[in-house]
N, C-alpha and C. Protein backbone atom coordinates (compact mmCIF):
# COMPACT_ATOMS: atom_id res chain seq x y z
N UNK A 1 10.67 10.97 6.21
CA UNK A 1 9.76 10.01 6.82
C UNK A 1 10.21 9.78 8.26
N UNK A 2 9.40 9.90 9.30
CA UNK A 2 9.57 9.72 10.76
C UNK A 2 9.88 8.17 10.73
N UNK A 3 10.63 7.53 11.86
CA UNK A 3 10.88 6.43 12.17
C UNK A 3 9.48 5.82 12.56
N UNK A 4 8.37 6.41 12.99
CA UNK A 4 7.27 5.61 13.55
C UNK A 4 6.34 5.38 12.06
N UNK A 5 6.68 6.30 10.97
CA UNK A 5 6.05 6.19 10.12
C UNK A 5 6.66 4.89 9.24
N UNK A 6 7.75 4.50 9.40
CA UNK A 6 8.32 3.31 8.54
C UNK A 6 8.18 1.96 8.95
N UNK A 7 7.89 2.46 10.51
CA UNK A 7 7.03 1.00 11.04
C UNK A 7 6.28 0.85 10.85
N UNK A 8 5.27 1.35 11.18
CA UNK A 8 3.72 1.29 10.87
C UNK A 8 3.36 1.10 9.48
N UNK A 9 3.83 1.36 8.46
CA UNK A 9 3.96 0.98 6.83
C UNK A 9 3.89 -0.62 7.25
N UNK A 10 5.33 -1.24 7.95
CA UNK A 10 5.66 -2.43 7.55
C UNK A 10 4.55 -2.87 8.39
N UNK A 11 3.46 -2.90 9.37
CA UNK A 11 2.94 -3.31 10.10
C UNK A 11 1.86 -4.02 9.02
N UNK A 12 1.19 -2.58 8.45
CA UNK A 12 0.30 -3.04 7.41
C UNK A 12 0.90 -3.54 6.40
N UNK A 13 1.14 -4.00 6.02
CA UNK A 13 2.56 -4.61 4.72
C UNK A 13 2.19 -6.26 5.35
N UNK A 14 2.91 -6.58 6.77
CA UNK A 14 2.68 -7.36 7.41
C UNK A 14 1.16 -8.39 7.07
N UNK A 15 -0.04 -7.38 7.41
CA UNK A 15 -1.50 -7.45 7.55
C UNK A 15 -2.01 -7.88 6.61
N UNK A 16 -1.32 -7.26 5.27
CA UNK A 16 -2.24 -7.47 4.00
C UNK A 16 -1.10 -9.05 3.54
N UNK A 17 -0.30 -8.92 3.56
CA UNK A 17 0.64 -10.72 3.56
C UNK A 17 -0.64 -11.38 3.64
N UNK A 18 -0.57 -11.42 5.26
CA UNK A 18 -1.55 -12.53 6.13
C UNK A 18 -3.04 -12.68 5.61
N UNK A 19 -3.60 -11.41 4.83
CA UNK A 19 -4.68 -11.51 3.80
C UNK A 19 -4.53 -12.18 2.90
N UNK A 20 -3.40 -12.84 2.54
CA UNK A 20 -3.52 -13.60 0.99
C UNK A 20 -3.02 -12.68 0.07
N UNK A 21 -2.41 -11.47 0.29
CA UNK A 21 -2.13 -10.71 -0.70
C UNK A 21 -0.86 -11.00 -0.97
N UNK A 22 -0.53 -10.31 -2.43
CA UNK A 22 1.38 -10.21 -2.56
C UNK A 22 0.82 -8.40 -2.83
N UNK A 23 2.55 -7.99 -2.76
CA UNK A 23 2.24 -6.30 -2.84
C UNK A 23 3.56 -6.20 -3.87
N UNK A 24 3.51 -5.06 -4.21
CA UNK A 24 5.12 -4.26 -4.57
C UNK A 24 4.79 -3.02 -4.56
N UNK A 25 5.62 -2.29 -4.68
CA UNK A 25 5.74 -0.91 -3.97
C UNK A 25 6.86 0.03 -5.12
N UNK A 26 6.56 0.66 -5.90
CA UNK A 26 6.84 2.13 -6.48
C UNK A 26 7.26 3.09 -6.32
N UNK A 27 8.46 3.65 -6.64
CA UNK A 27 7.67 5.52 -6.32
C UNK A 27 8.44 6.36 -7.99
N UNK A 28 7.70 7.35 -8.10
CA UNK A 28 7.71 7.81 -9.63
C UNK A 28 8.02 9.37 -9.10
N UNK A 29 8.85 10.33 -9.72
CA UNK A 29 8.79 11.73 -9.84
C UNK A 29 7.44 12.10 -10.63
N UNK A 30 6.86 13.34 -10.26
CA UNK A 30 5.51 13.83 -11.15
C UNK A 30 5.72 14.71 -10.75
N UNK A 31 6.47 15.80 -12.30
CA UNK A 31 7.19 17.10 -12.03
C UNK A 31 7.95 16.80 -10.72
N UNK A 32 8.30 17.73 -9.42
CA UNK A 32 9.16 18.00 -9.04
C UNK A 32 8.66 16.82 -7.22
N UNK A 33 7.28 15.75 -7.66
CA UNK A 33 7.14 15.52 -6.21
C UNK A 33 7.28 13.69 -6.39
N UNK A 34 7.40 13.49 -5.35
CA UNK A 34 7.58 12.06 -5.45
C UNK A 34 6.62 11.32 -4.98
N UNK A 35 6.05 10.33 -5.76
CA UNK A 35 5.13 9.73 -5.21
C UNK A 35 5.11 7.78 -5.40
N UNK A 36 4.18 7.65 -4.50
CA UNK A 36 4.21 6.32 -4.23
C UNK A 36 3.27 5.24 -4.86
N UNK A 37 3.21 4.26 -5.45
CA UNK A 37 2.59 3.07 -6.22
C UNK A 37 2.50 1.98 -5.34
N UNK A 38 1.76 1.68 -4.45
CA UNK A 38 1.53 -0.05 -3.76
C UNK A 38 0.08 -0.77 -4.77
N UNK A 39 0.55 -1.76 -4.76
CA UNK A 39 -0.08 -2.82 -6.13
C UNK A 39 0.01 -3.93 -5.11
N UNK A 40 -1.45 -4.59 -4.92
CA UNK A 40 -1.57 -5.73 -3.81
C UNK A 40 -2.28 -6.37 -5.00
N UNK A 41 -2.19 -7.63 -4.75
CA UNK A 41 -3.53 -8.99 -5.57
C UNK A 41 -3.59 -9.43 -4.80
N UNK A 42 -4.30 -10.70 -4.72
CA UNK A 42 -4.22 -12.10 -4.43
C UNK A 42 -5.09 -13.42 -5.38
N UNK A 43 -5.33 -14.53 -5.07
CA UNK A 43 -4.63 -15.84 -5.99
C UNK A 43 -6.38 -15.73 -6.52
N UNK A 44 -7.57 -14.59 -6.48
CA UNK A 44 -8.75 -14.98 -7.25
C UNK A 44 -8.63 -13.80 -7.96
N UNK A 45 -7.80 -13.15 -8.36
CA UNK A 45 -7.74 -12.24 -9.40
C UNK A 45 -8.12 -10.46 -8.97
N UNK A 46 -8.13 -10.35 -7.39
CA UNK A 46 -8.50 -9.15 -7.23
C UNK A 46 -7.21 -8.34 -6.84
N UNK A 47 -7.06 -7.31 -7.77
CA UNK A 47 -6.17 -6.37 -7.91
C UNK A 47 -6.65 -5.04 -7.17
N UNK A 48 -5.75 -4.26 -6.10
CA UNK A 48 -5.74 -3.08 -5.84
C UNK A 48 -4.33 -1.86 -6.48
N UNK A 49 -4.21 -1.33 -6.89
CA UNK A 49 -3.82 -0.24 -6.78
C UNK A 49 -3.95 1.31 -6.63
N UNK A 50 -3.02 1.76 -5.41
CA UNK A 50 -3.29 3.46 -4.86
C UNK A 50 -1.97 4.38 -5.14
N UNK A 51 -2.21 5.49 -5.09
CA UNK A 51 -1.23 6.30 -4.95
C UNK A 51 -0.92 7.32 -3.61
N UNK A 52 -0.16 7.56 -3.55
CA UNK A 52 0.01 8.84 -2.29
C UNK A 52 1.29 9.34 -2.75
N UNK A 53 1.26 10.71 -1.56
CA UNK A 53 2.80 11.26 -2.14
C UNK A 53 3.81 10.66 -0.84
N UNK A 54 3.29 9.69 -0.10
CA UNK A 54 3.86 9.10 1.15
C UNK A 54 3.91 7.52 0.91
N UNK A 55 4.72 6.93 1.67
CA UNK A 55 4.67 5.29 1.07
C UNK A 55 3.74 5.09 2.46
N UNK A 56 3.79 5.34 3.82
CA UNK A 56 2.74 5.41 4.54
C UNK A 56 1.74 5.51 4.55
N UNK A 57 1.22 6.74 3.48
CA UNK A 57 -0.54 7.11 3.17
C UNK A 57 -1.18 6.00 2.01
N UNK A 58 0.27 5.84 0.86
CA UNK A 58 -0.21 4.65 0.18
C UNK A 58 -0.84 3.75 0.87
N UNK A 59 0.17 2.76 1.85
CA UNK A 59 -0.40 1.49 2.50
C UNK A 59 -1.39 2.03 3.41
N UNK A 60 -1.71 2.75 3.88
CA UNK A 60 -2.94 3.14 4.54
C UNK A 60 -4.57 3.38 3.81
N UNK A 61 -4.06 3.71 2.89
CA UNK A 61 -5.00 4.07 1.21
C UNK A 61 -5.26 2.20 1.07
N UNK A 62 -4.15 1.25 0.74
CA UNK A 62 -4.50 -0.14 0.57
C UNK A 62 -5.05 -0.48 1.53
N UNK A 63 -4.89 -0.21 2.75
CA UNK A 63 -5.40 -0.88 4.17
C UNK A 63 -7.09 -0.54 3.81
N UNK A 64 -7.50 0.67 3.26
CA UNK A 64 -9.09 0.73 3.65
C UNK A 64 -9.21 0.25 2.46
N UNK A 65 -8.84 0.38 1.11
CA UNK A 65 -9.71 -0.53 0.33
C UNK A 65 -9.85 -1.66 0.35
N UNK A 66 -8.67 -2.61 0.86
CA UNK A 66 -9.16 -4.02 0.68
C UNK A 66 -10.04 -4.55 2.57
N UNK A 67 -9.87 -3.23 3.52
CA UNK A 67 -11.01 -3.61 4.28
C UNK A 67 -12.59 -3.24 3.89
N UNK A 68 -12.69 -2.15 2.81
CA UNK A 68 -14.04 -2.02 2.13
C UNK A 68 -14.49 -3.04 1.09
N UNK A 69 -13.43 -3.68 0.97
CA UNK A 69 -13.58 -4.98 -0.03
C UNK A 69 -14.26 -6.23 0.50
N UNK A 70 -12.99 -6.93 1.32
CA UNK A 70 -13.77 -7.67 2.43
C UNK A 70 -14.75 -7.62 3.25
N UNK A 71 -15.26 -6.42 3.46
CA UNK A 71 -16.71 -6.34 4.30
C UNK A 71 -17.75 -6.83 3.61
């Protein structure tokens, strides 16, 4: 993972907080690759969860669904 890529994770991490969300964050072997689990809610019962094989593409994956949500 590039150093600009571990910021930019926490940026959106940051973003979805300030949405009202809580998150936690995963990662699982599947066969030989590693992949990533981010799990956001918040306090009216709406649950997201995504996968990626990046913890970057994950939170980027959460970033558009809960902005296709909110629209």
């Amino acid at each position: 993972m590039k150093n600009s890529d571990r910021q930019y994770w926490k940026i959106i991490a940051d973003e979805i907080v300030k949405a009202g969300y809580t998150y936690g964050v995963s990662r699982e072997m599947v066969g030989n690759s590693l992949h990533y689990v981010v799990d956001a809610r918040n306090g009216d019962g709406h649950r997201f969860v995504v996968h990626s094989d990046t913890k970057l593409g994950a939170f980027l994956a959460l970033q558009k669904s809960l902005s296709t949500h909110d629209a």
